[in-house]
C-alpha atoms as a PDB file:
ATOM      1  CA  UNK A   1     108.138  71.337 118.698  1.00  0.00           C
ATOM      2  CA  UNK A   2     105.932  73.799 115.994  1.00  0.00           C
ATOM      3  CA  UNK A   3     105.746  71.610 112.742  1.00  0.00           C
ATOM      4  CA  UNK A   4     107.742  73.386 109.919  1.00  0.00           C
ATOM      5  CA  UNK A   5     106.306  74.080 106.625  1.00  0.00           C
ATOM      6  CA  UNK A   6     107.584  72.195 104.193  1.00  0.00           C
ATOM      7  CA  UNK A   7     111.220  73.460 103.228  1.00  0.00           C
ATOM      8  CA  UNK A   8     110.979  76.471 100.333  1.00  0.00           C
ATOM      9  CA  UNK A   9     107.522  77.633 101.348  1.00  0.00           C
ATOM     10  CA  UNK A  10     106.961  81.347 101.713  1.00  0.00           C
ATOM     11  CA  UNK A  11     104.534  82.403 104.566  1.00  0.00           C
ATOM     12  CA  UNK A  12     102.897  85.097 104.411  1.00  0.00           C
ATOM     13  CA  UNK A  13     100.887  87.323 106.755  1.00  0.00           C
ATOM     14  CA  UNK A  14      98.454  90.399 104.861  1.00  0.00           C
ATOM     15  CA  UNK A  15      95.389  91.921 105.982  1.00  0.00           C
ATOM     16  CA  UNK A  16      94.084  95.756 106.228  1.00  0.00           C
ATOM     17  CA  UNK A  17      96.014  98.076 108.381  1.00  0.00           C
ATOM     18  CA  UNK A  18      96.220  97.789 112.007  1.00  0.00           C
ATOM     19  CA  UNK A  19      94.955  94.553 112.438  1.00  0.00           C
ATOM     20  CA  UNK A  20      97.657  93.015 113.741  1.00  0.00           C
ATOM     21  CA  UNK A  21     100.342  91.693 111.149  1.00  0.00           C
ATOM     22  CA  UNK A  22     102.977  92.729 113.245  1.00  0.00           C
ATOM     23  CA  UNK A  23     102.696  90.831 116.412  1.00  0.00           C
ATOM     24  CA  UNK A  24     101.419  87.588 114.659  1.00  0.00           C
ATOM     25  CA  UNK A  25     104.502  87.672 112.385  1.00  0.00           C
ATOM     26  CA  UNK A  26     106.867  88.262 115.490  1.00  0.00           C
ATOM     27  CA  UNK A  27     105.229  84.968 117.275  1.00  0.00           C
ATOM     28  CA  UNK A  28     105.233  82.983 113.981  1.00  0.00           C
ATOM     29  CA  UNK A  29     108.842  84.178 113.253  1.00  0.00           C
ATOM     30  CA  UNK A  30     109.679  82.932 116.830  1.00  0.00           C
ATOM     31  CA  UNK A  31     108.196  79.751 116.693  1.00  0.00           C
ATOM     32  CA  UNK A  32     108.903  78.836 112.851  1.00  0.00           C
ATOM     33  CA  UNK A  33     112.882  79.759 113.018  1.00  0.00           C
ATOM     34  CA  UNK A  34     111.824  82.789 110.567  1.00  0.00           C
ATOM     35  CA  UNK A  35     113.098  86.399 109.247  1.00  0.00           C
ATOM     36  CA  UNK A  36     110.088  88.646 108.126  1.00  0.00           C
ATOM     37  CA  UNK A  37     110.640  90.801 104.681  1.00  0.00           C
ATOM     38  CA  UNK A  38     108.456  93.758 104.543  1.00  0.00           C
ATOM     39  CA  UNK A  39     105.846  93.894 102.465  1.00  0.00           C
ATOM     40  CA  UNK A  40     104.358  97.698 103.397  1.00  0.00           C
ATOM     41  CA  UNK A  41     104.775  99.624 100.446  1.00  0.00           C
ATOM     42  CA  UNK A  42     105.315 103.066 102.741  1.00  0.00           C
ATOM     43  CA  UNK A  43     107.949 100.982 105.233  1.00  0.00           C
ATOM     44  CA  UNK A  44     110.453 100.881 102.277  1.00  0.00           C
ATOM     45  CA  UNK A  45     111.368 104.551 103.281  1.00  0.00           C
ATOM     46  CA  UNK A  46     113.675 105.705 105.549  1.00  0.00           C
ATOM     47  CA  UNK A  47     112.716 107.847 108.300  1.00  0.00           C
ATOM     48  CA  UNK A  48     109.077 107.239 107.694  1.00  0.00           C
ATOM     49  CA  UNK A  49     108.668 105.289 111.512  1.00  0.00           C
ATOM     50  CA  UNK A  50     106.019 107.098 113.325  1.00  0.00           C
ATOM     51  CA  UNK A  51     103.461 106.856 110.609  1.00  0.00           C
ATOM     52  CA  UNK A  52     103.838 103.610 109.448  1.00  0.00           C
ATOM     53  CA  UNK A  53     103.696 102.083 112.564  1.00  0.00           C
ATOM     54  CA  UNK A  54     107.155 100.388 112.050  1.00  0.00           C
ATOM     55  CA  UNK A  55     108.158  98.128 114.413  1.00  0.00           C
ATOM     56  CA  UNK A  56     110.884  99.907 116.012  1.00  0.00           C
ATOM     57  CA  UNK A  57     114.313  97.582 116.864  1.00  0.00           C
ATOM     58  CA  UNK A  58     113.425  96.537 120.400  1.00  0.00           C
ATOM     59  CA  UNK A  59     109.785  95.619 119.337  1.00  0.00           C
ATOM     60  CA  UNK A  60     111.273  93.319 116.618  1.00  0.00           C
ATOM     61  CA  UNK A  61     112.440  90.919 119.558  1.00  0.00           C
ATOM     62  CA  UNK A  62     115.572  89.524 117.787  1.00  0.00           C
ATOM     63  CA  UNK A  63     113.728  88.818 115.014  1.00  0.00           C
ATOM     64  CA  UNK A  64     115.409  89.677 111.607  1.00  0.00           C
ATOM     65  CA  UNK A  65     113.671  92.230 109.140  1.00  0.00           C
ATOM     66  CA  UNK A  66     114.471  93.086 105.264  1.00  0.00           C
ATOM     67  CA  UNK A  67     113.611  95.143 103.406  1.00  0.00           C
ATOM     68  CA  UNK A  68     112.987  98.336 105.671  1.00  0.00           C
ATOM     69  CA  UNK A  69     114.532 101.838 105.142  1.00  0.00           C
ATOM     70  CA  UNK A  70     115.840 101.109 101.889  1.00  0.00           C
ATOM     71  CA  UNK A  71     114.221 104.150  99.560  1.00  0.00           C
ATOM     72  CA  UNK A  72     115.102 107.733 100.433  1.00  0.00           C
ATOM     73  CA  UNK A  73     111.756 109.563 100.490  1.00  0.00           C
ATOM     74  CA  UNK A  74     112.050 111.076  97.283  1.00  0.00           C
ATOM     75  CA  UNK A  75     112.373 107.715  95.580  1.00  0.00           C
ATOM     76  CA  UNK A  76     109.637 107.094  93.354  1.00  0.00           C
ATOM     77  CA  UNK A  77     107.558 103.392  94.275  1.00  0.00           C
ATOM     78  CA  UNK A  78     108.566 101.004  91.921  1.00  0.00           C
ATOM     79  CA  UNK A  79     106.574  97.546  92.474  1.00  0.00           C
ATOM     80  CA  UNK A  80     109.266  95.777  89.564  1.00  0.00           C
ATOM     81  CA  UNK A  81     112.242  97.031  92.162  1.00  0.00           C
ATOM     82  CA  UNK A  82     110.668  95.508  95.224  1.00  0.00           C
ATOM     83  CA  UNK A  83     110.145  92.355  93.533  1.00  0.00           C
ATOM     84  CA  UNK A  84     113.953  91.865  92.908  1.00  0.00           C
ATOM     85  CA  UNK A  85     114.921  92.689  96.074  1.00  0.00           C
ATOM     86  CA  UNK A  86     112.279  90.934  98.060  1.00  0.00           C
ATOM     87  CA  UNK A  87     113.248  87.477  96.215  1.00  0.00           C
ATOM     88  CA  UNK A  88     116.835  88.310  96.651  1.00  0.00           C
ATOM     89  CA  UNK A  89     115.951  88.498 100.380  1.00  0.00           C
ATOM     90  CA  UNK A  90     113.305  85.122 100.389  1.00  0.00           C
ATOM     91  CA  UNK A  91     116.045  83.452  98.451  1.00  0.00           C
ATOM     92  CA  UNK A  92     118.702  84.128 101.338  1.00  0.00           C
ATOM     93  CA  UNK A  93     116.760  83.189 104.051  1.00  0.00           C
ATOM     94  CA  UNK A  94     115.743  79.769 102.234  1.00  0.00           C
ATOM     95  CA  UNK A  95     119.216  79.113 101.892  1.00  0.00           C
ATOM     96  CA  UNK A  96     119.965  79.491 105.233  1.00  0.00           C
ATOM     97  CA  UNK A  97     117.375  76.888 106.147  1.00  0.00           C
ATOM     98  CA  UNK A  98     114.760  79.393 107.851  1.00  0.00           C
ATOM     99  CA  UNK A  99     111.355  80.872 106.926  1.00  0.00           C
ATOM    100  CA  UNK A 100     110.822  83.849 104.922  1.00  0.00           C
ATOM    101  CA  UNK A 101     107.585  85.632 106.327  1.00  0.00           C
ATOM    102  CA  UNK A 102     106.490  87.744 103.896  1.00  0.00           C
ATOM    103  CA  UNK A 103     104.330  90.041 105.678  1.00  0.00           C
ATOM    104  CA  UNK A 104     102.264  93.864 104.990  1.00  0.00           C
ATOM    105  CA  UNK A 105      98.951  95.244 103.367  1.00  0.00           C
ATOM    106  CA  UNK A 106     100.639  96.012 100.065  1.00  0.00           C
ATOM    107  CA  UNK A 107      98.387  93.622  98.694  1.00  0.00           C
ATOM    108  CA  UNK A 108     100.337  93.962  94.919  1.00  0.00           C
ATOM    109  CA  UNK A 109     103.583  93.948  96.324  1.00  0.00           C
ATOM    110  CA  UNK A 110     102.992  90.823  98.520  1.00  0.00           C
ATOM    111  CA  UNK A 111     101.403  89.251  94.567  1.00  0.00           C
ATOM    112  CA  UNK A 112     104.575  90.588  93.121  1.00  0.00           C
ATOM    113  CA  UNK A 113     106.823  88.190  95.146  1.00  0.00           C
ATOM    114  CA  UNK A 114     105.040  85.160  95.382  1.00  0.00           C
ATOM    115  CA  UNK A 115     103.851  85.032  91.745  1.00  0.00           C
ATOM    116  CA  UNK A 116     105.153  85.127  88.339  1.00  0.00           C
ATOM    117  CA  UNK A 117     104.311  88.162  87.380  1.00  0.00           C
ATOM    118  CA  UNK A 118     106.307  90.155  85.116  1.00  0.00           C
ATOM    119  CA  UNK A 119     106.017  93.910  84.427  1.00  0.00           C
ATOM    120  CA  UNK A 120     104.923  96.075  81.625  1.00  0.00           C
ATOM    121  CA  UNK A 121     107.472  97.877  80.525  1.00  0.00           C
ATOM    122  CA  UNK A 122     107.555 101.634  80.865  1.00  0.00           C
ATOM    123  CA  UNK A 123     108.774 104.875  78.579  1.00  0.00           C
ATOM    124  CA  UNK A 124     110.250 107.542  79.808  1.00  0.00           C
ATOM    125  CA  UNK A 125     108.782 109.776  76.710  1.00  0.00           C
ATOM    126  CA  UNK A 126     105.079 108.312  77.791  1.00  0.00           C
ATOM    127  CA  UNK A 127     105.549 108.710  81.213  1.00  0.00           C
ATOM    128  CA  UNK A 128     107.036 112.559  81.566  1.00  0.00           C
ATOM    129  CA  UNK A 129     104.161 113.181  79.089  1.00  0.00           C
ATOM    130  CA  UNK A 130     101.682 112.109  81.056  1.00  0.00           C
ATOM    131  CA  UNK A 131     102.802 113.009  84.151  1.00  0.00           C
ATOM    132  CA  UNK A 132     103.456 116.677  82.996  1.00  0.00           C
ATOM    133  CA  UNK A 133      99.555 116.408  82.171  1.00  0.00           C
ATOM    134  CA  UNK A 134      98.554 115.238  85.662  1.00  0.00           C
ATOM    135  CA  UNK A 135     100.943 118.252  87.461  1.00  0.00           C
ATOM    136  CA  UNK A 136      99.381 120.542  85.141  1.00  0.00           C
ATOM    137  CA  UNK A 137      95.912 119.511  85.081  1.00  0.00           C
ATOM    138  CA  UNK A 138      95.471 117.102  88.026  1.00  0.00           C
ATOM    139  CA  UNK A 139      94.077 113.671  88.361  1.00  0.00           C
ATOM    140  CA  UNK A 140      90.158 114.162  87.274  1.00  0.00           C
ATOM    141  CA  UNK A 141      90.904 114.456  83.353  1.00  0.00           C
ATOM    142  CA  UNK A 142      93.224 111.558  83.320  1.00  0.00           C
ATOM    143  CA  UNK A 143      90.856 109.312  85.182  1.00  0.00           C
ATOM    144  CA  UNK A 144      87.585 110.241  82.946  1.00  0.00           C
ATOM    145  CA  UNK A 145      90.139 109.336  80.315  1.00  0.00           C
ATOM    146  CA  UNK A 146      91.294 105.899  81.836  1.00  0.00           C
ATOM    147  CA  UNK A 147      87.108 105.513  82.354  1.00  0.00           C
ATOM    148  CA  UNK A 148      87.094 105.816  78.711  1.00  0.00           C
ATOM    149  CA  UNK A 149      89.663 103.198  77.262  1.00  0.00           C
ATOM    150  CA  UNK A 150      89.720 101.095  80.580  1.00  0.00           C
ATOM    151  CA  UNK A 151      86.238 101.216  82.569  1.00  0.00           C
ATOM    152  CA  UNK A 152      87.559  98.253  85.006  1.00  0.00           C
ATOM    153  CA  UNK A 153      90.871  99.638  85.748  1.00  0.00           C
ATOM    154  CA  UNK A 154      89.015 103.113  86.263  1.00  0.00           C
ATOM    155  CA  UNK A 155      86.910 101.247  88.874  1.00  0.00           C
ATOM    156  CA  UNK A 156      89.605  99.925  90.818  1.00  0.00           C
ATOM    157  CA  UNK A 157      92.133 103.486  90.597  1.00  0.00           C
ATOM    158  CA  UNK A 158      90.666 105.542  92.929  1.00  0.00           C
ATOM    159  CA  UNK A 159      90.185 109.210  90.987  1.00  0.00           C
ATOM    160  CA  UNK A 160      92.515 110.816  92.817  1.00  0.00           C
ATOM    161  CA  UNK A 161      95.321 108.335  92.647  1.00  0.00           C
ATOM    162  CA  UNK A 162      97.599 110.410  90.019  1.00  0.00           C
ATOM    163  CA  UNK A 163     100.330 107.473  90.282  1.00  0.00           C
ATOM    164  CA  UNK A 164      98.407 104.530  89.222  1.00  0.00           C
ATOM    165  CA  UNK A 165      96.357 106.449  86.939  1.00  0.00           C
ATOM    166  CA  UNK A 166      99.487 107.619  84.777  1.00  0.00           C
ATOM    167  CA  UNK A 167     100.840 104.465  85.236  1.00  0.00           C
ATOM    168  CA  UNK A 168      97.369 102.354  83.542  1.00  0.00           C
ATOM    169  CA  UNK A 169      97.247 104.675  81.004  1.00  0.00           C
ATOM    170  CA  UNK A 170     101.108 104.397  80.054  1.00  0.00           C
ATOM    171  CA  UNK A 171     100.722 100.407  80.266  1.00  0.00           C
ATOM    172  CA  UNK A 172      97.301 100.653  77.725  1.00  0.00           C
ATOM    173  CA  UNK A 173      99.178 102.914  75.255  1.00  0.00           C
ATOM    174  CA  UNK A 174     102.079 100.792  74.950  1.00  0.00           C
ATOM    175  CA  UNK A 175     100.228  97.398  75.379  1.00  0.00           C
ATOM    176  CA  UNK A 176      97.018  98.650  73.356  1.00  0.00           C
ATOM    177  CA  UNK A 177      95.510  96.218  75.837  1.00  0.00           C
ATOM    178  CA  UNK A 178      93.269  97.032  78.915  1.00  0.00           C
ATOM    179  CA  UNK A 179      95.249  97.421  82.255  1.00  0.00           C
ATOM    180  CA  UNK A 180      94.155  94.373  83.475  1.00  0.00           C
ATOM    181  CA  UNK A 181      95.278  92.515  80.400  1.00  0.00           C
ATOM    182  CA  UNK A 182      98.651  93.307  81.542  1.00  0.00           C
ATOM    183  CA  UNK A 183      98.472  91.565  84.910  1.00  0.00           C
ATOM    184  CA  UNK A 184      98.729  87.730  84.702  1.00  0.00           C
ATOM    185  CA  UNK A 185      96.420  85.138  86.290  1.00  0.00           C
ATOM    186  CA  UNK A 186      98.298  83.655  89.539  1.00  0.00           C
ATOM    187  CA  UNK A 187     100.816  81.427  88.854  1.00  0.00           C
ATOM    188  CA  UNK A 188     103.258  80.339  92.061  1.00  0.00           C
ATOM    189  CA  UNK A 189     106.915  81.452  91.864  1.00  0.00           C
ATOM    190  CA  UNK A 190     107.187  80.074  95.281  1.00  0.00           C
ATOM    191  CA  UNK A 191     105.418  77.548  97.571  1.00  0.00           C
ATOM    192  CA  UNK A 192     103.472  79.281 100.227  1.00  0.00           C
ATOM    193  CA  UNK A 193     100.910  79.905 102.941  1.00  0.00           C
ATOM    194  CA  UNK A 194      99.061  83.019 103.183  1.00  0.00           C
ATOM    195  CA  UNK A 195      97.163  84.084 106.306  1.00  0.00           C
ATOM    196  CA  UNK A 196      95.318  86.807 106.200  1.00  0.00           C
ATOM    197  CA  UNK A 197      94.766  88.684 109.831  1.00  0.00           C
ATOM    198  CA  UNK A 198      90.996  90.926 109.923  1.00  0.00           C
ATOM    199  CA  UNK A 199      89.057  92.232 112.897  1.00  0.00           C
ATOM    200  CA  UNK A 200      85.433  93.085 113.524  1.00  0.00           C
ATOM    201  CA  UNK A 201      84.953  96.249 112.018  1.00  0.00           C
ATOM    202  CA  UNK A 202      83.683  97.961 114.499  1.00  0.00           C
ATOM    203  CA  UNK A 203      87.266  96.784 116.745  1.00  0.00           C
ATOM    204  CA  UNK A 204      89.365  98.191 113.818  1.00  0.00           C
ATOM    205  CA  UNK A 205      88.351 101.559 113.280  1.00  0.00           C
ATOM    206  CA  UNK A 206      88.006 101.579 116.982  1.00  0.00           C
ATOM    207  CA  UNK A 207      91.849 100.565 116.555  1.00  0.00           C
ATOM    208  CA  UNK A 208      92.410 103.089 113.963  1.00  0.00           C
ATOM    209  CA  UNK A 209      91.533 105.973 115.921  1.00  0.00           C
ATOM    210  CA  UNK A 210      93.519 104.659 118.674  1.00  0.00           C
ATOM    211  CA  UNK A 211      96.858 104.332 116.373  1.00  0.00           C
ATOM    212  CA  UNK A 212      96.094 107.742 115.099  1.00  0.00           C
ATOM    213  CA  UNK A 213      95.969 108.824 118.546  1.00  0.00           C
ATOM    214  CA  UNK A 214      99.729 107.186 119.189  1.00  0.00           C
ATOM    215  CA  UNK A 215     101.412 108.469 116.067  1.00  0.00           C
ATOM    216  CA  UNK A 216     100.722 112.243 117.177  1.00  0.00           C
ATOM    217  CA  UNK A 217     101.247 111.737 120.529  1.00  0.00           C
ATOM    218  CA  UNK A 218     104.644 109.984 119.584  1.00  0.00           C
ATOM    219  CA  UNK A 219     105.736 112.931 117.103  1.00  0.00           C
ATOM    220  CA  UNK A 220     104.241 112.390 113.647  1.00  0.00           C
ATOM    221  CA  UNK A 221     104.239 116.220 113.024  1.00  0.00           C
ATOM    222  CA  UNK A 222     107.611 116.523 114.283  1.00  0.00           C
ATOM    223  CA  UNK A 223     108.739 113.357 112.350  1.00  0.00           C
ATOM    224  CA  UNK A 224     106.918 115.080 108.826  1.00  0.00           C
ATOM    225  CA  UNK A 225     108.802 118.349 109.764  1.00  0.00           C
ATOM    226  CA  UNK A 226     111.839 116.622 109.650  1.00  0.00           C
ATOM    227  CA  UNK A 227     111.031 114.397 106.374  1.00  0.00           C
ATOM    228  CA  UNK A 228     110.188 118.090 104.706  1.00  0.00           C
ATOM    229  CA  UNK A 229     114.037 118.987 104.888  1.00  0.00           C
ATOM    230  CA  UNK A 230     114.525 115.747 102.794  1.00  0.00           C
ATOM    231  CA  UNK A 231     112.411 116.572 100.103  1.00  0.00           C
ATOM    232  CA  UNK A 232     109.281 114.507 101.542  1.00  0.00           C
ATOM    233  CA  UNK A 233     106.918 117.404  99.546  1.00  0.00           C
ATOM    234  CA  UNK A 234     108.760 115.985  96.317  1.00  0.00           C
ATOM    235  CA  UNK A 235     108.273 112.242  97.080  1.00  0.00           C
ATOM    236  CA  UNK A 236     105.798 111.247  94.559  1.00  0.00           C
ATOM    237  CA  UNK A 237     105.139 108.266  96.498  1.00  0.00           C
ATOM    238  CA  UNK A 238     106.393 109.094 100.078  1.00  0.00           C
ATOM    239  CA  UNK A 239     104.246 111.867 100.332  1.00  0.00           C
ATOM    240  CA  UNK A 240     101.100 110.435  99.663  1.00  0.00           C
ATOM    241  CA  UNK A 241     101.318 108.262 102.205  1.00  0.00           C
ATOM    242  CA  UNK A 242      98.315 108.597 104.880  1.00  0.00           C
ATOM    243  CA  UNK A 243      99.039 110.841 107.805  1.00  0.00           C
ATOM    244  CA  UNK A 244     102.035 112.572 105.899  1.00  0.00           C
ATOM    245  CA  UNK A 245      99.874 113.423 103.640  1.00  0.00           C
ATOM    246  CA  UNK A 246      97.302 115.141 105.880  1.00  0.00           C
ATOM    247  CA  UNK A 247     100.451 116.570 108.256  1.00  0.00           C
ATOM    248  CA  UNK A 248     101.951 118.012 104.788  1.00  0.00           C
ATOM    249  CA  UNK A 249      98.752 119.896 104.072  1.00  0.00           C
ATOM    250  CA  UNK A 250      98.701 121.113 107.932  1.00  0.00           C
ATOM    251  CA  UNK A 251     101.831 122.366 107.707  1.00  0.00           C
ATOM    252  CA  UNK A 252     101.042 123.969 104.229  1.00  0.00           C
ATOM    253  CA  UNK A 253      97.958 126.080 106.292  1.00  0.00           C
ATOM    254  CA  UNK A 254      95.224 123.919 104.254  1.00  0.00           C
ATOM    255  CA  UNK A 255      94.174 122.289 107.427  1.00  0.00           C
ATOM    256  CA  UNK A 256      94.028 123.164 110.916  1.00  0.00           C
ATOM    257  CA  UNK A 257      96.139 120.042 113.222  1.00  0.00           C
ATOM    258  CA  UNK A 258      93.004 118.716 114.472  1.00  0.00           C
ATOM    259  CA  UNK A 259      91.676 118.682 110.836  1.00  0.00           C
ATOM    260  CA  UNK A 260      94.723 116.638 109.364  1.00  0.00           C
ATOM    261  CA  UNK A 261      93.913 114.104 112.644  1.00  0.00           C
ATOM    262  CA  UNK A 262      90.528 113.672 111.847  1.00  0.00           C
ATOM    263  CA  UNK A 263      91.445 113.524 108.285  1.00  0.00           C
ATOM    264  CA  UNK A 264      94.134 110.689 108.755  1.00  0.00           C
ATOM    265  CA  UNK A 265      91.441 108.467 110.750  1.00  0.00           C
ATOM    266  CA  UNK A 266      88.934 109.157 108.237  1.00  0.00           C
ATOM    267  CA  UNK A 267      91.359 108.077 104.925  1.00  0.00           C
ATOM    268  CA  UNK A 268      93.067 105.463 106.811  1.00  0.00           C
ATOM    269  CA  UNK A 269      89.274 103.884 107.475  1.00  0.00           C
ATOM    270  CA  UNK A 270      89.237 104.349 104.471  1.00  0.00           C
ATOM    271  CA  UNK A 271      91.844 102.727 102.887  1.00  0.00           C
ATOM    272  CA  UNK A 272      91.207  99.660 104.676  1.00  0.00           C
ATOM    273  CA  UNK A 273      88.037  99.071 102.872  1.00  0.00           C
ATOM    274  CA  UNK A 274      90.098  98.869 100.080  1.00  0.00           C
ATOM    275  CA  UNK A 275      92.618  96.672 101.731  1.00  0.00           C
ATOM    276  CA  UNK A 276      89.555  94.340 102.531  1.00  0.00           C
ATOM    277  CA  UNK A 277      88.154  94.329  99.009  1.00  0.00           C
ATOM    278  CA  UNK A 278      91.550  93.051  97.708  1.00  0.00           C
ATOM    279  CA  UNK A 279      92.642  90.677  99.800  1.00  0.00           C
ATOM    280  CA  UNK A 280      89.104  89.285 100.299  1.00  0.00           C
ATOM    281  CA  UNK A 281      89.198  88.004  96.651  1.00  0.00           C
ATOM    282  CA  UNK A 282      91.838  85.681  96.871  1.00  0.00           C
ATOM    283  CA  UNK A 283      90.140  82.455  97.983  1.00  0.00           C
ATOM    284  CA  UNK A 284      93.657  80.994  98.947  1.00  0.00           C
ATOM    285  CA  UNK A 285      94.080  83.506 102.176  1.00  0.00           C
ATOM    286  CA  UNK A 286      93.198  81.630 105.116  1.00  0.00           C
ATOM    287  CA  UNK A 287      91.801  84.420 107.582  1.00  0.00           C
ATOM    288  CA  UNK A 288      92.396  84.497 111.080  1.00  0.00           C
ATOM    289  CA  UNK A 289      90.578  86.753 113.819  1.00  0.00           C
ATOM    290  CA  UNK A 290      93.225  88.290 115.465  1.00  0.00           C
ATOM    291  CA  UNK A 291      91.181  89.370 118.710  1.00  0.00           C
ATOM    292  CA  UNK A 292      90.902  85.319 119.011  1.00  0.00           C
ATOM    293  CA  UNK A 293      92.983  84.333 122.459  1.00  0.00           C
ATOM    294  CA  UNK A 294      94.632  81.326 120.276  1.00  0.00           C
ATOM    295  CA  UNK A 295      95.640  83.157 117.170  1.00  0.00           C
ATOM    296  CA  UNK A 296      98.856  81.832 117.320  1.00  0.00           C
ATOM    297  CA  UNK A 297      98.118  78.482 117.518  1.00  0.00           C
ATOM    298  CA  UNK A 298      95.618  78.763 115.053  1.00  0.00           C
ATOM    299  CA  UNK A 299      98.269  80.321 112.188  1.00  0.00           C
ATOM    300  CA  UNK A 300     100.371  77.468 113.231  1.00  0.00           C
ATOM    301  CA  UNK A 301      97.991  74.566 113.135  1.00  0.00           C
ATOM    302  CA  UNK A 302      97.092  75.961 109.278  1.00  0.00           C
ATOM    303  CA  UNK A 303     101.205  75.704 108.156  1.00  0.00           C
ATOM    304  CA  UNK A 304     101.469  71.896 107.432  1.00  0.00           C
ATOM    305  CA  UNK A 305      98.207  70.922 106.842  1.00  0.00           C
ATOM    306  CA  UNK A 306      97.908  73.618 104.379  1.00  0.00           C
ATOM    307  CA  UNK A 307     101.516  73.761 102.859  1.00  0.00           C
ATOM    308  CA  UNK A 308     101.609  69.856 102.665  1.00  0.00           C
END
C-alpha cells in the first residue's frame, strides 16, 4: 500500500502549462485516497473548457474536483476570493480523512492557499480611478508610472498587464509601501508537499503547439463564439486569458484565424517562461520530469520522506 502523507498535509502539484499536472494529479489522487482543488486561475470560469485544457468529467476518472466553473466569465479575478474558498474546500477534504491535491500554474493562487498571506485591502474610489485611466489611456503610462514608485514590481508586471498594474499601484498608494512590501515572506498555513512537474524545453513547446493544435480542432473558436454572448469581451479577467484572447481579436477582424493560432502558441510559450521563473524560485518545490517512465513512483516515494 502507497505510504500516506502525514494526516493534514496539503500536496500540491504546479509547474508551467502543459507539462503534465493533470495526469500526475489523477494517479496521485488515485493512489493517495485524494480530491484535487483547482488551482488554474482561468479554470475558475464556467464554460471556459476547450482553452484551458480542463479535464473534462470522464477524464477525471472518479476523481473529485473543486473549485471548477465557479465564476461567470464576467467575474472579475479576485486572488483574496479563491483563497476562502480553496481552504473551505482543503478543510473539507481533511475532515473527511483524504488528501487535498492542490494542483495548477497559478503560481500566486497555489501561495495564497498554502501560506499566510493576507491581502491588501482595496478602494473602490482608487480603483475606478485608476482603472478609468488604464481604459482611457491604456497600460504603457501606468506601467512607466509603477517603474517610477516601484522599479521591482514594474519588473515582474509585464507592461501590458492592465490588471496587476492597477492593482500595484492601488496597493502602493494606500500602503505608501512598495508592492512587494505588501506580500509576506512564506509562512505555512498548512503542512505540505509541493511537486513541481517541468519538461525539456524543447518537449514543451513541442507540446504547446500540439495542445494548440487540439483546442481548435476541438472548437475553441466555436467555444469563444459562444462565451461572446455571455459577455466574455467584458470579462476583465476571462478575456485575457490566452487563446480567448487571440480568438476575441480574430473574431474582432484584427487577426486573420491562422494569425490568432500562431499567436496563442507564441504567448502561451511565452507565458511559460514566466511560469518557470516563478516557480523555479521556491527552493521547497521538488521537480519531477514528467517524460520520466516512473513519474509516479517518483512523486510518491518524495510524500513521506519529505512530509515527515
Amino acid at each position: 500500500m502507497t505510504a500516506r502523507p502525514p494526516v493534514g498535509t496539503v500536496v500540491a502539484v504546479v509547474g508551467p502549462t502543459a507539462a503534465g499536472k493533470s495526469a500526475l494529479s489523477i494517479a496521485l489522487a488515485h493512489a493517495l485516497d485524494g480530491e484535487v482543488v483547482n488551482a488554474d486561475s482561468m479554470q475558475l470560469y464556467q464554460g471556459m473548457d476547450v482553452g484551458t485544457a480542463k479535464l473534462t468529467p470522464a477524464e477525471r476518472d472518479g476523481v473529485p474536483h473543486h473549485l471548477l466553473d465557479i465564476w461567470d466569465v464576467t467575474e472579475p479575478a479576485s486572488v483574496a476570493a479563491y483563497q476562502r474558498l480553496a481552504r473551505a474546500a482543503v478543510d473539507d477534504i481533511l475532515t473527511r480523512g483524504r488528501v487535498p491535491l492542490l494542483v495548477g500554474g497559478s503560481g500566486l493562487y497555489v501561495r495564497a492557499v498554502l501560506e499566510r498571506f493576507e491581502f491588501p485591502g482595496t478602494d473602490p474610489a482608487v480603483r475606478e480611478r485608476l482603472e478609468r485611466e488604464l481604459a482611457e489611456a491604456g497600460p504603457a503610462p501606468l506601467h512607466a508610472r509603477l517603474r517610477e514608485a516601484d522599479p521591482a514590481a514594474a519588473t515582474g508586471i509585464l507592461p501590458g498587464n492592465g490588471r496587476r498594474i492597477v492593482r500595484a499601484l492601488e496597493v502602493i498608494e494606500l500602503t505608501g509601501a512598495p508592492f512587494a512590501a505588501a506580500l509576506p515572506e512564506p509562512t505555512p498555513y498548512y503542512p505540505s508537499v509541493q511537486l513541481g512537474v517541468d519538461l525539456d524545453t524543447a518537449l514543451l513547446d513541442e507540446r504547446i503547439a500540439l495542445r494548440v493544435d487540439r483546442m481548435w480542432a476541438d472548437g475553441l473558436v466555436a467555444e469563444t463564439r459562444e462565451l461572446v454572448g455571455r459577455g466574455l469581451p467584458e470579462g476583465r479577467t476571462a478575456s485575457r486569458a490566452l487563446g480567448y484572447q487571440q480568438v476575441l481579436r480574430f473574431l474582432a477582424g484584427e487577426l486573420t484565424e491562422a494569425e490568432a493560432h500562431d499567436e496563442t502558441v507564441r504567448a502561451t510559450r511565452r507565458f511559460v517562461r514566466r511560469q518557470r521563473s516563478w516557480f523555479r524560485r521556491d527552493p521547497r518545490i521538488h521537480w519531477l520530469d514528467s517524460a520520466a517512465a516512473d513519474l509516479v513512483p517518483a512523486a510518491l516515494r518524495l510524500l513521506p520522506a519529505v512530509a515527515r
